[in-house]
C-alpha atoms as a PDB file:
ATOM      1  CA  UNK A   1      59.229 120.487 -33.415  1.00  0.00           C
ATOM      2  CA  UNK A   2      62.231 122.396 -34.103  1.00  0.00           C
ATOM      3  CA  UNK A   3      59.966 125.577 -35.268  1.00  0.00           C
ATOM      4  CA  UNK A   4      58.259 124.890 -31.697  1.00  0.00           C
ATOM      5  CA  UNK A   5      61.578 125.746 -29.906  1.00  0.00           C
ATOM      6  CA  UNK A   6      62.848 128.529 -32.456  1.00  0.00           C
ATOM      7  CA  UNK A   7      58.880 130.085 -32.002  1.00  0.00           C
ATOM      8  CA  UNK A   8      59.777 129.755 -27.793  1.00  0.00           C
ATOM      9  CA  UNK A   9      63.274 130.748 -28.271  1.00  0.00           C
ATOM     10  CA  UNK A  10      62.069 134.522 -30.114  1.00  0.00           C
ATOM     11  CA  UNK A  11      59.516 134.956 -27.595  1.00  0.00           C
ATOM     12  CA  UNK A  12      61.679 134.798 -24.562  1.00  0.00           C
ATOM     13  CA  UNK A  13      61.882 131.865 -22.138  1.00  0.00           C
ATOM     14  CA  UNK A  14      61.085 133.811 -18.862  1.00  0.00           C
ATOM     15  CA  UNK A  15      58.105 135.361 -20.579  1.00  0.00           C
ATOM     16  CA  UNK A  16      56.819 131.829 -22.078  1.00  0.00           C
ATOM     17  CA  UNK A  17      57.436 130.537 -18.712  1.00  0.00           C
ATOM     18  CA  UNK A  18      55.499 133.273 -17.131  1.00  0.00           C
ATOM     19  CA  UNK A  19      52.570 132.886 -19.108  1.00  0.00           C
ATOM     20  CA  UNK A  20      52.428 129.104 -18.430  1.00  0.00           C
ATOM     21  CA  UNK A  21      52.522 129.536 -14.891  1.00  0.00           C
ATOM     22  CA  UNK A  22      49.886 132.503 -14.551  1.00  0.00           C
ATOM     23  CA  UNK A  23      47.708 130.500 -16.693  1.00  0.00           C
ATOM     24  CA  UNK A  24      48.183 126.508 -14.899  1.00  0.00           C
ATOM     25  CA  UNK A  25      47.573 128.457 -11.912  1.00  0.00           C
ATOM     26  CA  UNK A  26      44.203 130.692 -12.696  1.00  0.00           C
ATOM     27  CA  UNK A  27      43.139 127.001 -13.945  1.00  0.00           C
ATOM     28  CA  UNK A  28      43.628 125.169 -10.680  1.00  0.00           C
ATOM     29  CA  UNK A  29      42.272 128.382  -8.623  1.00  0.00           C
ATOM     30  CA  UNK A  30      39.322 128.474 -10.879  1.00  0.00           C
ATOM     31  CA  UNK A  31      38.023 124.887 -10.845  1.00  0.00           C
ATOM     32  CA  UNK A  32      39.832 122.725  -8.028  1.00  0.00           C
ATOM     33  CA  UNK A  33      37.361 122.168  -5.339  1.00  0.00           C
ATOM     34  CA  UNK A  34      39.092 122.102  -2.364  1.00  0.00           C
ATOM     35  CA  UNK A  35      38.589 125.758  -1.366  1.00  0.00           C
ATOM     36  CA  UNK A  36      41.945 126.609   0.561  1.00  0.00           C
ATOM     37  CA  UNK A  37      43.932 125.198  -2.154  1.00  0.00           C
ATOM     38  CA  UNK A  38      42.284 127.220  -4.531  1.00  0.00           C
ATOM     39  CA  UNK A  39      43.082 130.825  -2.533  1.00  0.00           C
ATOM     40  CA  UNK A  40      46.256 129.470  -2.148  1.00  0.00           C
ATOM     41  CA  UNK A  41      46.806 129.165  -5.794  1.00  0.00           C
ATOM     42  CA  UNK A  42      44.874 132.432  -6.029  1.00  0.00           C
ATOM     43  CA  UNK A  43      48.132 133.617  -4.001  1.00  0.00           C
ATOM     44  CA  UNK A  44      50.371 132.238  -6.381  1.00  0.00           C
ATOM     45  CA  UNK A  45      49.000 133.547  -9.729  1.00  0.00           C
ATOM     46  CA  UNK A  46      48.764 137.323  -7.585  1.00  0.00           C
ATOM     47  CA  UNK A  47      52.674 136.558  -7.042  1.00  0.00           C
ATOM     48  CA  UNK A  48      53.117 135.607 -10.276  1.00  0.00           C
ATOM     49  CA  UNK A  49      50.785 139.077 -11.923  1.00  0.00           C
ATOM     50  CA  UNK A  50      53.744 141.252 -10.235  1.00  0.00           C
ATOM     51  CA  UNK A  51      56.266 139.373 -11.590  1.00  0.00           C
ATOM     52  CA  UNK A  52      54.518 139.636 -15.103  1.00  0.00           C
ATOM     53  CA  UNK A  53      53.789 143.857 -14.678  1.00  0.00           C
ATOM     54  CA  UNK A  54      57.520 144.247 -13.858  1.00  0.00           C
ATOM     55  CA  UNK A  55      58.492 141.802 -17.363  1.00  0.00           C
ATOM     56  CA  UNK A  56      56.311 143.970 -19.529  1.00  0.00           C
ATOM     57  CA  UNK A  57      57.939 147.055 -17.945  1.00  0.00           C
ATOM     58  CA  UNK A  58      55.343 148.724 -15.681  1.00  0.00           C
ATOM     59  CA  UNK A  59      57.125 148.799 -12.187  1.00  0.00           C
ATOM     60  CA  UNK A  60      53.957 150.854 -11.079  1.00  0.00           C
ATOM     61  CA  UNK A  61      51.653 148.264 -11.559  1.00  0.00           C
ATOM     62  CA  UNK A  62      54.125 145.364 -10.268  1.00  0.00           C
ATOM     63  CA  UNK A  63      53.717 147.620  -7.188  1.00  0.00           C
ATOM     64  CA  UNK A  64      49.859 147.751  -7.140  1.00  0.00           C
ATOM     65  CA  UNK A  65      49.808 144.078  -7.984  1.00  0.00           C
ATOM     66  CA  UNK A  66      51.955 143.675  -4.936  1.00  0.00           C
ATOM     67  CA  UNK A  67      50.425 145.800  -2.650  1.00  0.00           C
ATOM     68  CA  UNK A  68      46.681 145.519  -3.649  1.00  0.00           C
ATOM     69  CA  UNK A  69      46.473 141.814  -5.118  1.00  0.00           C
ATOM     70  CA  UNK A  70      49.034 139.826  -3.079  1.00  0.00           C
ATOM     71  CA  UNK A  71      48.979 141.378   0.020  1.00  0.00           C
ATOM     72  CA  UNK A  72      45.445 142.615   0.546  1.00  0.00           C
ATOM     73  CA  UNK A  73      43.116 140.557  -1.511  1.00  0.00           C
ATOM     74  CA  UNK A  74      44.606 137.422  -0.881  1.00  0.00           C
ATOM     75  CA  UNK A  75      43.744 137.734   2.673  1.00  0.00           C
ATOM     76  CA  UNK A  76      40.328 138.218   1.838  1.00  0.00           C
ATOM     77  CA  UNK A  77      39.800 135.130   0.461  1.00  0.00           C
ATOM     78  CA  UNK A  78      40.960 133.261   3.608  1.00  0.00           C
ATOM     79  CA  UNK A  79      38.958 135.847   6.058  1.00  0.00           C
ATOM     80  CA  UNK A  80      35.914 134.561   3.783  1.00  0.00           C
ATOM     81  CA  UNK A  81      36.658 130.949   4.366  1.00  0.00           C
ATOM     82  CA  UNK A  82      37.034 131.545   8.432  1.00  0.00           C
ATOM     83  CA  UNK A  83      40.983 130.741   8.288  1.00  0.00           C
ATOM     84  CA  UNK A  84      41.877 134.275   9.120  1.00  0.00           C
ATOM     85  CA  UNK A  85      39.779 135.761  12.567  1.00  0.00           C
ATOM     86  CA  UNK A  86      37.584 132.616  12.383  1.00  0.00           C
ATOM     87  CA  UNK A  87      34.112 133.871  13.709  1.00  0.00           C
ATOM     88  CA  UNK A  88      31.542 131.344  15.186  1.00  0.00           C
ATOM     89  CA  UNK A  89      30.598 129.692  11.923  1.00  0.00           C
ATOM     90  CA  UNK A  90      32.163 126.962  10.703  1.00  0.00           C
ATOM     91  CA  UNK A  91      35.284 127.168   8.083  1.00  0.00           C
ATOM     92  CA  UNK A  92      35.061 126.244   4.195  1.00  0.00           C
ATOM     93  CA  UNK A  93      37.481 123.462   3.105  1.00  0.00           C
ATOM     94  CA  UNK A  94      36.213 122.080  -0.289  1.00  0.00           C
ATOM     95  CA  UNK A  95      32.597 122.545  -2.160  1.00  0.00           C
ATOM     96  CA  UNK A  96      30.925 119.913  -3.983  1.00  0.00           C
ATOM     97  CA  UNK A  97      28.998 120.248  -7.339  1.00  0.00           C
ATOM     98  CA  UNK A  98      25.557 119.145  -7.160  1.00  0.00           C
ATOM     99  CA  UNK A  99      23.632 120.233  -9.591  1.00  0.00           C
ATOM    100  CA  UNK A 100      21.478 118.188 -11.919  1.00  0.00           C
ATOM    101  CA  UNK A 101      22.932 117.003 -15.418  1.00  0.00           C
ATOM    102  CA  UNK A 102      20.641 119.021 -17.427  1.00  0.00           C
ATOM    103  CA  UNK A 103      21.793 122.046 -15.130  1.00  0.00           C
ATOM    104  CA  UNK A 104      25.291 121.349 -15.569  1.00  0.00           C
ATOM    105  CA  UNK A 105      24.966 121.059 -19.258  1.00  0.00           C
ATOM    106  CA  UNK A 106      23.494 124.193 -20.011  1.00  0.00           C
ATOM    107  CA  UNK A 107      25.964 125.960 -17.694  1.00  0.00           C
ATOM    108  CA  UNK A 108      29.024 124.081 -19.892  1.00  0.00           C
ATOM    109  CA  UNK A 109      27.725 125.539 -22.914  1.00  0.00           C
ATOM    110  CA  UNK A 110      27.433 128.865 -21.154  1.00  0.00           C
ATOM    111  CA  UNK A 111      30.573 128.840 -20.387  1.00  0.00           C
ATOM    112  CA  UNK A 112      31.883 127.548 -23.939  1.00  0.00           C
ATOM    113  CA  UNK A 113      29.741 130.677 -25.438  1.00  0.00           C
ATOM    114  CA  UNK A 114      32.031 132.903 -22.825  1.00  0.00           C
ATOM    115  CA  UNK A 115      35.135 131.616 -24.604  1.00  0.00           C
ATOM    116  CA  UNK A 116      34.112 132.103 -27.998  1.00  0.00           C
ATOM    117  CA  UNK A 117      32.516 135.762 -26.890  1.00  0.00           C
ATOM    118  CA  UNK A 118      36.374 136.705 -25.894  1.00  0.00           C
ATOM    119  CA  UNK A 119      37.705 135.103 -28.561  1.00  0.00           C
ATOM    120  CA  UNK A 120      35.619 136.768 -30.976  1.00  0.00           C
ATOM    121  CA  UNK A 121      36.174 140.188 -29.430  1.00  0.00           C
ATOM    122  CA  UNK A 122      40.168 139.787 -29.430  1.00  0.00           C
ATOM    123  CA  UNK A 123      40.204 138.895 -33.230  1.00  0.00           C
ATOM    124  CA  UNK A 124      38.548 142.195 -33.595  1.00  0.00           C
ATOM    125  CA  UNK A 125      40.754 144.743 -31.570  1.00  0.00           C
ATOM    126  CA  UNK A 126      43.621 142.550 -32.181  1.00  0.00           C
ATOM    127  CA  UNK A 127      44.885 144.501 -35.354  1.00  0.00           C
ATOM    128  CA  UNK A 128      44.931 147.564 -32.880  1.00  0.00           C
ATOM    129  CA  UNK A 129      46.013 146.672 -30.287  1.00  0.00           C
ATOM    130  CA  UNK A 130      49.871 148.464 -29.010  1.00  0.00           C
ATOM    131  CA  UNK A 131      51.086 144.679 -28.147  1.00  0.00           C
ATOM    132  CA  UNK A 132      50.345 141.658 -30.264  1.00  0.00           C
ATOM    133  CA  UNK A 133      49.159 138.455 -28.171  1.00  0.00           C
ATOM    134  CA  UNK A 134      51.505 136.717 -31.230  1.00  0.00           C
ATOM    135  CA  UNK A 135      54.330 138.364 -30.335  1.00  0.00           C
ATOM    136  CA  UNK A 136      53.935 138.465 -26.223  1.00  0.00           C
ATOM    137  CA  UNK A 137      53.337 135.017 -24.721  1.00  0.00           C
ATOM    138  CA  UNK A 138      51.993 137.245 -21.545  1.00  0.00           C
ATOM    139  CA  UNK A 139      48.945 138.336 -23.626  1.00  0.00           C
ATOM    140  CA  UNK A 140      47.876 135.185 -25.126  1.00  0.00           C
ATOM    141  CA  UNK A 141      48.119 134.006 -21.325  1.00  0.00           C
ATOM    142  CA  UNK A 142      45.452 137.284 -20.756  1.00  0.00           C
ATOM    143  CA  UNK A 143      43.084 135.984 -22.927  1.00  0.00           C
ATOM    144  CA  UNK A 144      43.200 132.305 -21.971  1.00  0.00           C
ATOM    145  CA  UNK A 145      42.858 133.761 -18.708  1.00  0.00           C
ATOM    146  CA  UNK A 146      39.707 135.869 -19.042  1.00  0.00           C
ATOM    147  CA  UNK A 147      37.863 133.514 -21.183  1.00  0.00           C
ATOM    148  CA  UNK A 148      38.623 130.823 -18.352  1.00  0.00           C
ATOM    149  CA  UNK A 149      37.217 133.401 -15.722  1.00  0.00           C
ATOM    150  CA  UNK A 150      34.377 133.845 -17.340  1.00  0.00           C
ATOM    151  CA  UNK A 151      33.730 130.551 -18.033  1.00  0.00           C
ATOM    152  CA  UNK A 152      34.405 129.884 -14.225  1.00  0.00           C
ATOM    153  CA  UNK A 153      31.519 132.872 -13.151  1.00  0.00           C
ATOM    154  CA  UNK A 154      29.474 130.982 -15.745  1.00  0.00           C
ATOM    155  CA  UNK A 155      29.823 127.393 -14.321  1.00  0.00           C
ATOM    156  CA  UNK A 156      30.042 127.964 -10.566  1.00  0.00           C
ATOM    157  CA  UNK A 157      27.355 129.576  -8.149  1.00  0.00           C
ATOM    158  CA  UNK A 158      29.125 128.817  -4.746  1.00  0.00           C
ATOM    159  CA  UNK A 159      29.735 132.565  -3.915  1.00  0.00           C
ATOM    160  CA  UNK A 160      33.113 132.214  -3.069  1.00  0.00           C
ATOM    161  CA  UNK A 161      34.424 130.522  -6.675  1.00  0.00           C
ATOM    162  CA  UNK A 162      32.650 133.366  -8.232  1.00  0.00           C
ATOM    163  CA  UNK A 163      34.070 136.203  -6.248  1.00  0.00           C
ATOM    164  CA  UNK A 164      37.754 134.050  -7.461  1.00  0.00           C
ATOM    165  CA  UNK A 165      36.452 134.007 -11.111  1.00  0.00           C
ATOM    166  CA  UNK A 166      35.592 138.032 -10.589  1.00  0.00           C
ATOM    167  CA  UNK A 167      39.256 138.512  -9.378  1.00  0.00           C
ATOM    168  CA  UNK A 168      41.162 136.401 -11.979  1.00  0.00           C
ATOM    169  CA  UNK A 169      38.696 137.724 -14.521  1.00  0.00           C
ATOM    170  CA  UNK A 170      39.820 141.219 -13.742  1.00  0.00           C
ATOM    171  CA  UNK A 171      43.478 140.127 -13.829  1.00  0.00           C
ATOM    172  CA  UNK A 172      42.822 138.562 -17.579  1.00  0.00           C
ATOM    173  CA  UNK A 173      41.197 141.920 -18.556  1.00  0.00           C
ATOM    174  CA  UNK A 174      43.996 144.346 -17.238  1.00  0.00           C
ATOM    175  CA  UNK A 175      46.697 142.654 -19.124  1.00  0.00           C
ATOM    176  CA  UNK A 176      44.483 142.649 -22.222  1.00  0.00           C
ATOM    177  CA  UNK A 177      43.925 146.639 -21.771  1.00  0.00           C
ATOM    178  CA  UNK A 178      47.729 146.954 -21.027  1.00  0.00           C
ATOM    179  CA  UNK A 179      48.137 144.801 -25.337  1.00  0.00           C
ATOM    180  CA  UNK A 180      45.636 147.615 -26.236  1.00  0.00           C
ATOM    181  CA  UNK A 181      46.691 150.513 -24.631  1.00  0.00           C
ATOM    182  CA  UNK A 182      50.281 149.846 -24.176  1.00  0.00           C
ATOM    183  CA  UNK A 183      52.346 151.038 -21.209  1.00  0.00           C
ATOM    184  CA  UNK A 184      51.679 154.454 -21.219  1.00  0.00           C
ATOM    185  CA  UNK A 185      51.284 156.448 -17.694  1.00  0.00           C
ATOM    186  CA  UNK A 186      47.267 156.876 -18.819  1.00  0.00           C
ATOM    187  CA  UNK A 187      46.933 153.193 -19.112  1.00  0.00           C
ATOM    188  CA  UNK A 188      48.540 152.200 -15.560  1.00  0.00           C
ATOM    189  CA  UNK A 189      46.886 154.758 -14.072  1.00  0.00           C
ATOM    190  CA  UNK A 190      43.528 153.536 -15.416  1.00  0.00           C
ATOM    191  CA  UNK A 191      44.760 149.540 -14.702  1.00  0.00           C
ATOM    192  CA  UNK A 192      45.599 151.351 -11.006  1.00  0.00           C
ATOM    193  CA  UNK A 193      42.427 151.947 -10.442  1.00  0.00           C
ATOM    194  CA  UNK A 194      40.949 149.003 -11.547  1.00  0.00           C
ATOM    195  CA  UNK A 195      43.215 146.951  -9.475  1.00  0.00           C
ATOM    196  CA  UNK A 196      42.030 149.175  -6.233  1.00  0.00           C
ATOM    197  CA  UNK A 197      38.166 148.356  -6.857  1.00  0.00           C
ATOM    198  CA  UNK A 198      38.973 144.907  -7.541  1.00  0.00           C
ATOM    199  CA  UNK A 199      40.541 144.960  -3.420  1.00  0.00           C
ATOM    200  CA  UNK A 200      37.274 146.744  -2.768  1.00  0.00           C
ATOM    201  CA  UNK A 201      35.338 144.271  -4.355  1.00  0.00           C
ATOM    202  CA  UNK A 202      37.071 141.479  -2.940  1.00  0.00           C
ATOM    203  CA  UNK A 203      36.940 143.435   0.826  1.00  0.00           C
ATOM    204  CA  UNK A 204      32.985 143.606   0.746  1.00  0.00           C
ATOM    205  CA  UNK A 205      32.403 140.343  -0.862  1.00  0.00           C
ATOM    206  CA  UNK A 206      34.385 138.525   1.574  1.00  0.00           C
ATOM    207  CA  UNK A 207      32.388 140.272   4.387  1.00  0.00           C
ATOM    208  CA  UNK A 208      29.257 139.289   2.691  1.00  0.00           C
ATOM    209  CA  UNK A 209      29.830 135.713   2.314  1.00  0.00           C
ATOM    210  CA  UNK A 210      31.194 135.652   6.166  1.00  0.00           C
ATOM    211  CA  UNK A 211      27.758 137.216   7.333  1.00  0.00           C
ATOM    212  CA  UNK A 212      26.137 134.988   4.878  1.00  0.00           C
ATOM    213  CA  UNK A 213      27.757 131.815   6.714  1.00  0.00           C
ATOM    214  CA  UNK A 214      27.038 133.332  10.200  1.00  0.00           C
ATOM    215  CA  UNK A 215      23.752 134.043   9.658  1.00  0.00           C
ATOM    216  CA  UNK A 216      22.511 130.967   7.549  1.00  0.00           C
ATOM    217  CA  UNK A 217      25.145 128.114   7.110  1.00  0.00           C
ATOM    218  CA  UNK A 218      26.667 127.116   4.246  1.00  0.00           C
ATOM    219  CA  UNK A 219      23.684 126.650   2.193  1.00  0.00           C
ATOM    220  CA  UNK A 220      23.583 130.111   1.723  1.00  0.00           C
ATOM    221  CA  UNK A 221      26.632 130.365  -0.745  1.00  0.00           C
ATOM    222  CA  UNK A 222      25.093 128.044  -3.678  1.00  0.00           C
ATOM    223  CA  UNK A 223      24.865 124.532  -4.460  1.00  0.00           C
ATOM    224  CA  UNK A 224      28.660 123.965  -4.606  1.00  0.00           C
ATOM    225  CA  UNK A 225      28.281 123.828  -1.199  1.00  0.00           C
ATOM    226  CA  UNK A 226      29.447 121.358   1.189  1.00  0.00           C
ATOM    227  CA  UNK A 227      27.176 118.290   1.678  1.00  0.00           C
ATOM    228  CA  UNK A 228      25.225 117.767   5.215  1.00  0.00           C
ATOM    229  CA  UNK A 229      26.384 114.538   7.000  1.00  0.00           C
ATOM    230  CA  UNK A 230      24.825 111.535   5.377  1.00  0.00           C
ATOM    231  CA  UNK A 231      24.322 113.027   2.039  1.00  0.00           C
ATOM    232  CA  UNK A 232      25.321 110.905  -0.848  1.00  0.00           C
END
C-alpha cells in the first residue's frame, strides 16, 4: 500500500487524477445507454483532453482540443440526437441492446481481441516510444482509452455509439502518437490535423444519422435502437 502512494506520489497527483477522470469518463460515454448522458460525458472527457494537452505541455493542441473537440464536435453529437435544431423526427434519449446471446457473445470476444490487439502493439513500440506509459499516468490512460474505443466500435452497431467510439478512439490514439513522437512542432501539427478530420468526421456523420432518422425512423441506426411501444 505504501509503494501504491509513493508510485502516485512520483507520478504527479494532477496527472494521476487526470488520467482517472479521462478514462471513468470515455467508459461511461462509451457504454451507458442513455444517449444524452453519454454526449454529455463525451463533453466532459473533450474538457478534460484540453486540460491533459496543456499538462503534457502542448498549449497548441489544448487549443485545438478546445476549439475543435469541445466546442464543435460536441455539438454534433446533440444536433444528431435532435436536441440542437430539432427537425421533424423524433429525438434519441437512450438505445436498448437487443441482439441475440450468440450475437452478443461473439461481439464480446471481438471486442476482447481489440484489447489484446492494442495491447500487443504498445508492448512493441513501447521501448521507442519519446514518453513511457510507466512513467506518464496520461499515456497508460491513452491506451486504456483506445482499446476501450475499439472495443466499443466492436460491440455497438447503433450508429450514433459508434460515431462516439470513432471520436474517443481518435482521442486514445493522439495521445499515444504524442508517447511516440513526443511534443515536437511535427507531431502537433500532425495530431492538428487529425483532430480537424475527426470534427469533419463527426460534422458529416451527425448529418447522416439525422437524415437517416428523418427519412426512416430509428430503426435505421442499428439494433441498439429504441424499442416500438409494446415491445418487451
Amino acid at each position: 500500500m505504501i509503494a501504491f502512494f509513493e508510485a502516485i506520489a512520483a507520478f504527479g497527483v494532477i496527472e494521476v487524477l487526470l488520467a482517472l477522470g479521462l478514462m471513468v469518463s470515455a467508459l461511461v460515454c462509451l457504454f451507458d445507454r442513455h444517449l444524452v448522458r453519454a454526449c454529455y460525458f463525451f463533453v466532459v472527457f473533450a474538457a478534460a483532453m484540453t486540460v491533459a494537452w496543456w499538462q503534457l505541455g502542448t498549449p497548441w493542441l489544448a487549443t485545438a482540443e478546445l476549439v475543435l473537440g469541445l466546442g464543435l464536435t460536441g455539438p454534433c453529437f446533440f444536433y444528431a440526437l435532435g436536441h440542437v435544431f430539432p427537425g421533424a423526427s423524433s429525438s434519441l434519449e437512450r438505445d436498448n441492446f437487443s441482439e441475440p446471446r450468440s450475437r452478443v457473445a461473439i461481439r464480446v470476444l471481438l471486442a476482447l481481441a481489440w484489447f489484446v490487439m492494442v495491447g500487443a502493439a504498445i508492448r512493441t513500440v513501447i521501448a521507442d516510444m519519446a514518453y513511457s506509459p510507466l512513467e506518464h499516468p496520461l499515456l497508460l490512460a491513452g491506451v486504456v482509452i483506445a482499446a476501450s474505443a475499439l472495443g466499443a466500435f466492436a460491440l455497438h452497431r447503433h450508429l450514433l455509439r459508434r460515431l462516439l467510439a470513432f471520436n474517443i478512439l481518435g482521442s486514445g490514439v493522439f495521445m499515444l502518437l504524442a508517447g511516440v513522437a513526443g511534443t515536437s512542432a511535427t507531431a502537433q501539427a500532425l495530431i492538428s490535423v487529425g483532430l480537424l478530420v475527426a470534427w469533419q468526421g463527426s460534422m458529416l456523420g451527425a448529418l447522416l444519422i439525422r437524415q437517416l432518422l428523418h427519412l426512416e425512423g430509428v430503426g435505421a441506426l442499428g439494433r441498439d435502437g429504441k424499442p416500438k411501444e409494446g415491445a418487451i
